[in-house]
C-alpha atoms as a PDB file:
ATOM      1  CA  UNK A   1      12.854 235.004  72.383  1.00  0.00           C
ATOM      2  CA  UNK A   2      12.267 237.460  75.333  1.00  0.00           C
ATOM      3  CA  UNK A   3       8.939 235.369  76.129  1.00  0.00           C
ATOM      4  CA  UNK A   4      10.359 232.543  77.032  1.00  0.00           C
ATOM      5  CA  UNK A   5      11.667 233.526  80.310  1.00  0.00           C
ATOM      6  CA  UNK A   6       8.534 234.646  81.453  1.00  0.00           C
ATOM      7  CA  UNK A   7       7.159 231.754  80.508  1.00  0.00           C
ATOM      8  CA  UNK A   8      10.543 229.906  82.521  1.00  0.00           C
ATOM      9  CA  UNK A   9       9.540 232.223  85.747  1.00  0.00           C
ATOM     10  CA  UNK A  10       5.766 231.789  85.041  1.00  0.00           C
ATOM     11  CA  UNK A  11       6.137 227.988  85.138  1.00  0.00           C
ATOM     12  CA  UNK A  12       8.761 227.764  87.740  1.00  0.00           C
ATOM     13  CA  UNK A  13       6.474 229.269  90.132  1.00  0.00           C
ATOM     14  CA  UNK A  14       3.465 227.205  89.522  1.00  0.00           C
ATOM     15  CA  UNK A  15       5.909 224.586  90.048  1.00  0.00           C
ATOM     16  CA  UNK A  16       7.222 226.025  93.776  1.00  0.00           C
ATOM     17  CA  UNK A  17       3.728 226.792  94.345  1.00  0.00           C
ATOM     18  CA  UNK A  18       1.981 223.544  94.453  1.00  0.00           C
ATOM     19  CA  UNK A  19       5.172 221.410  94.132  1.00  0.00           C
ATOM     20  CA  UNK A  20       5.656 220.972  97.886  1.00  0.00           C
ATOM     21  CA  UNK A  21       7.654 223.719  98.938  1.00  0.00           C
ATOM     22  CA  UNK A  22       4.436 226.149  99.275  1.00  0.00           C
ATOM     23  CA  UNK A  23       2.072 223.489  99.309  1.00  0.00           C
ATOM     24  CA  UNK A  24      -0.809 225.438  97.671  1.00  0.00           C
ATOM     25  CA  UNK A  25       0.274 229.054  99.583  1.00  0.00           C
ATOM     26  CA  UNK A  26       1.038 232.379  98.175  1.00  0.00           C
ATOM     27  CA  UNK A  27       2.919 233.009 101.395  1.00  0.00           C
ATOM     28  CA  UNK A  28       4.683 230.693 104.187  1.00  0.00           C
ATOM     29  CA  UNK A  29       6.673 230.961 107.183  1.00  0.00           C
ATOM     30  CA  UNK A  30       9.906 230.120 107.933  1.00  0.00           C
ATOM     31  CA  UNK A  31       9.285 227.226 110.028  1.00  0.00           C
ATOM     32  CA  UNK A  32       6.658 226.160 106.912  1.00  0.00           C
ATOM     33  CA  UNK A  33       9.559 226.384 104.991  1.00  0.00           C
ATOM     34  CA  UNK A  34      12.137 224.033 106.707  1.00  0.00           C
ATOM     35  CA  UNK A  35       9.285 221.533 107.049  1.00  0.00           C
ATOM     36  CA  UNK A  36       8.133 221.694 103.415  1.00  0.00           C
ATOM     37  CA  UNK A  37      11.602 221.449 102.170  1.00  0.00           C
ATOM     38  CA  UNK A  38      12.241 218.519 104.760  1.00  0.00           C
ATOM     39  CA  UNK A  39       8.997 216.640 103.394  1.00  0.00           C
ATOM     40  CA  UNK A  40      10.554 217.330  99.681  1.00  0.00           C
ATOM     41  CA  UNK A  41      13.678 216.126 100.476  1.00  0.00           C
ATOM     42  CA  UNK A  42      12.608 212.987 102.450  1.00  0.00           C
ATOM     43  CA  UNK A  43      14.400 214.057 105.682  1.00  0.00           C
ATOM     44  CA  UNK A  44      15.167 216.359 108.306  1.00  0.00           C
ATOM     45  CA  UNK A  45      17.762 218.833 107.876  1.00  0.00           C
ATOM     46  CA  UNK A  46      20.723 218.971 110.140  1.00  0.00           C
ATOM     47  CA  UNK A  47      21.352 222.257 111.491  1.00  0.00           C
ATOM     48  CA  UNK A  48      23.700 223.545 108.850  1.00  0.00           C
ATOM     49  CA  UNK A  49      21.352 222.595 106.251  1.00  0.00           C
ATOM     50  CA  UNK A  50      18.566 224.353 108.231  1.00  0.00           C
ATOM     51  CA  UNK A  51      21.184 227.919 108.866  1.00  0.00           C
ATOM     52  CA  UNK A  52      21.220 227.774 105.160  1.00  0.00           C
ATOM     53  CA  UNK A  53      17.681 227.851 104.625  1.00  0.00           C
ATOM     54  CA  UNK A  54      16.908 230.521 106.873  1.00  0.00           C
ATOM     55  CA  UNK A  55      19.828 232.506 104.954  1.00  0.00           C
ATOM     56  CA  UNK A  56      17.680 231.719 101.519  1.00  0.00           C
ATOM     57  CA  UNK A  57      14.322 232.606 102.974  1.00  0.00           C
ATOM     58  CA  UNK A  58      16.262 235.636 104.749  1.00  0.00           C
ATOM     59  CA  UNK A  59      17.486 236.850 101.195  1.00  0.00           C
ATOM     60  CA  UNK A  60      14.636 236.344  99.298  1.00  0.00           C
ATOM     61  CA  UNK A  61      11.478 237.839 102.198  1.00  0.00           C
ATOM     62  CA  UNK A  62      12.014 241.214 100.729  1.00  0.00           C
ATOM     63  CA  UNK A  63       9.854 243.454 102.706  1.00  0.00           C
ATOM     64  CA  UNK A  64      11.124 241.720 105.534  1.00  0.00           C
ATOM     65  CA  UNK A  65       7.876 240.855 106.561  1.00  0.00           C
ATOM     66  CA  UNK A  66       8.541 237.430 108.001  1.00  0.00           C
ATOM     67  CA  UNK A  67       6.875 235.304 105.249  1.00  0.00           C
ATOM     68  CA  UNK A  68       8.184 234.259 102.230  1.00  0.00           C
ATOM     69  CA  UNK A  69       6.041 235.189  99.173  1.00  0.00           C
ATOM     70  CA  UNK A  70       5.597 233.245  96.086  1.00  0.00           C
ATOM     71  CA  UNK A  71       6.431 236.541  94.037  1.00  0.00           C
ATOM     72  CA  UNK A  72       9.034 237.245  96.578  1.00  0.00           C
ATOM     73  CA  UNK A  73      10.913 234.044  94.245  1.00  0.00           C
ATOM     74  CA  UNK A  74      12.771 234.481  91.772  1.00  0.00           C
END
């Protein structure tokens, strides 16, 4: 039972890895990271939409380093 979500988290970054968002990376701006999620969704974020991103990437660049990690996620 406890396997499974490692597998979950294992899979779940492969998936934000090469599904678009990181296109490939281990690591990506922020600016990567509006455009990838823009290119996802099919079309460009509105400025709210795009304060809210930052806020995710924001929360979730741990050592604060400016890019966002893949093992930064989840």
């Amino acid at each position: 039972v406890s396997a499974q979500p490692l597998t979950m988290k294992s899979e779940c970054k492969y998936a934000m890895k090469h599904g678009g968002v990181f296109n490939g990376k281990d690591s990506i701006t922020l600016f990567e990271f509006i455009k990838n999620l823009e290119t996802v969704a099919g079309y460009r974020l509105n400025p709210n939409q795009i304060k809210w991103a930052q806020m995710d990437f924001e929360r979730d660049d741990k050592n604060g380093n400016g890019l966002l990690d893949l093992q930064e996620i989840g």
